[in-house]
C-alpha atoms as a PDB file:
ATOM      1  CA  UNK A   1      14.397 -48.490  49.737  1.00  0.00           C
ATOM      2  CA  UNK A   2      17.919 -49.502  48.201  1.00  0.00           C
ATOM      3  CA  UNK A   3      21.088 -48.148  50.927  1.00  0.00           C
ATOM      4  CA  UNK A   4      21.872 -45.539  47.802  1.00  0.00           C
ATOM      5  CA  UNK A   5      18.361 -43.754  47.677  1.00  0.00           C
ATOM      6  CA  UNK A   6      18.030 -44.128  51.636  1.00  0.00           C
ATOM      7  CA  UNK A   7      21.424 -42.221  51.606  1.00  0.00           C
ATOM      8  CA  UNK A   8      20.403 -39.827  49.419  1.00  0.00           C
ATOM      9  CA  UNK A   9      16.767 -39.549  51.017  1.00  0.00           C
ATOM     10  CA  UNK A  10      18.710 -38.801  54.462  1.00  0.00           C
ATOM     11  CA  UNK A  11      21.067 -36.205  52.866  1.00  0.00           C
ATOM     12  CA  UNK A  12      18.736 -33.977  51.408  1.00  0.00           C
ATOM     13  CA  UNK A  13      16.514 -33.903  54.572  1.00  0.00           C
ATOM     14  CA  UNK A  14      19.583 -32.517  56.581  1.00  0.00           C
ATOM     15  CA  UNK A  15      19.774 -29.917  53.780  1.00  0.00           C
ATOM     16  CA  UNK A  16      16.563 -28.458  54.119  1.00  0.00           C
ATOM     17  CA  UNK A  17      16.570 -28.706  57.746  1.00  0.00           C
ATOM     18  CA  UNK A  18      19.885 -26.603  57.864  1.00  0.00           C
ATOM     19  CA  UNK A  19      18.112 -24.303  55.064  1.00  0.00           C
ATOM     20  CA  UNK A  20      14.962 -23.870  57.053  1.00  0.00           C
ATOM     21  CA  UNK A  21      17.036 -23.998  60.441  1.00  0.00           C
ATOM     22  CA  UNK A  22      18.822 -20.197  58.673  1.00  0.00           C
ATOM     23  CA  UNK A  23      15.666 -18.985  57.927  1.00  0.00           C
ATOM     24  CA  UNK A  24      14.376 -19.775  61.395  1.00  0.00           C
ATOM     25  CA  UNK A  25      17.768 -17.957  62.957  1.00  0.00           C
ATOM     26  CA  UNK A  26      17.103 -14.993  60.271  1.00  0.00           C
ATOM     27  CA  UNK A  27      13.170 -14.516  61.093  1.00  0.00           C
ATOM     28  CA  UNK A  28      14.235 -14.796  65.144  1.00  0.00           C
ATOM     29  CA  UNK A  29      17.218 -12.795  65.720  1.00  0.00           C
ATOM     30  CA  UNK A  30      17.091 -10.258  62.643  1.00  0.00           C
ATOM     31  CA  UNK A  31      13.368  -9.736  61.656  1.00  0.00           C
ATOM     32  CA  UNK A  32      14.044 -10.442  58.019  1.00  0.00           C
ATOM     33  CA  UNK A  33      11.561 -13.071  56.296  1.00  0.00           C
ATOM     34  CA  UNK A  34      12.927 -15.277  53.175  1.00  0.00           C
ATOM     35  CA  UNK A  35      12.352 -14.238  50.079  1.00  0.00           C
ATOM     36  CA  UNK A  36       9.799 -15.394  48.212  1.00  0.00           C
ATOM     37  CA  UNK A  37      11.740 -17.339  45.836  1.00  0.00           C
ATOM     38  CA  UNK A  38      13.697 -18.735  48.647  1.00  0.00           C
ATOM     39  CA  UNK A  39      10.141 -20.415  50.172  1.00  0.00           C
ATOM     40  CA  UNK A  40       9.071 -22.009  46.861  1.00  0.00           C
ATOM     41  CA  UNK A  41      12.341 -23.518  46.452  1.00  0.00           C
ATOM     42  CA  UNK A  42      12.078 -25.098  49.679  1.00  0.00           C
ATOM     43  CA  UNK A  43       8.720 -26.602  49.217  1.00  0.00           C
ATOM     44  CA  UNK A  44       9.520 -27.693  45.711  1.00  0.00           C
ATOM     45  CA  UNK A  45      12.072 -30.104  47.238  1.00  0.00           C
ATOM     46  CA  UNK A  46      10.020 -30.909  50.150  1.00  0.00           C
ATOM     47  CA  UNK A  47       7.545 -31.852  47.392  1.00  0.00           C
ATOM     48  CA  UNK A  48      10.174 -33.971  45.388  1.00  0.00           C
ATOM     49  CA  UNK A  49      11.351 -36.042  48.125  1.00  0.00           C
ATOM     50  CA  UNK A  50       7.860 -36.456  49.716  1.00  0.00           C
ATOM     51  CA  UNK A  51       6.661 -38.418  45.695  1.00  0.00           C
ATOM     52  CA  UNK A  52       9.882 -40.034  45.709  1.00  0.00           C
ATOM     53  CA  UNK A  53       8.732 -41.683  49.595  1.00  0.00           C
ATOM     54  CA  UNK A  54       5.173 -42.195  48.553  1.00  0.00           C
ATOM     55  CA  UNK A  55       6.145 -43.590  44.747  1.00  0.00           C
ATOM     56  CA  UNK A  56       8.805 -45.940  46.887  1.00  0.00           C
ATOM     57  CA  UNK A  57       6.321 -46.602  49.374  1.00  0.00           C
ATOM     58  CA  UNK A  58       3.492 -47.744  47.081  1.00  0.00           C
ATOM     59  CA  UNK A  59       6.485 -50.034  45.217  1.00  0.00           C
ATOM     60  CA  UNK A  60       7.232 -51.924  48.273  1.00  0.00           C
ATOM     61  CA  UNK A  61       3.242 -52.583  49.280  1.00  0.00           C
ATOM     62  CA  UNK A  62       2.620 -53.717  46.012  1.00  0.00           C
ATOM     63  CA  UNK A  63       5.149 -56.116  45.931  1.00  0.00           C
ATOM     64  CA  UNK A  64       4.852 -57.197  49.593  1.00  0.00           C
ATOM     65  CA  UNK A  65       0.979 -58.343  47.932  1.00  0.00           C
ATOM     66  CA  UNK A  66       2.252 -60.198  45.533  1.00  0.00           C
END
């Protein structure tokens, strides 16, 4: 993985582990769950990141075979 997309990889998981560390703070201390729309958001870019890894992953095996 180029030092650009491993940057970028590495900022957007400490985004949606300080999004998902609020919700865990909201659900704990206040009671309130996320909304809804809040939730699919969040696994819509866990989804995103997770195909860019596995595209980027099955780039580097195939060329390692070659």
């Amino acid at each position: 993985m180029s030092q650009t997309k491993r940057e970028q990889v590495i900022s957007h998981i400490r985004y949606l582990r300080e999004e998902l560390r609020a919700m865990h703070i909201g659900i704990n201390e206040d009671g309130l769950f996320p909304e809804p729309g809040e939730l699919k958001g969040m696994m819509a870019q866990l989804e995103a990141l997770l195909e860019l890894i596995e595209r980027n992953t099955k780039i580097q095996s195939n060329s390692e075979a070659a």
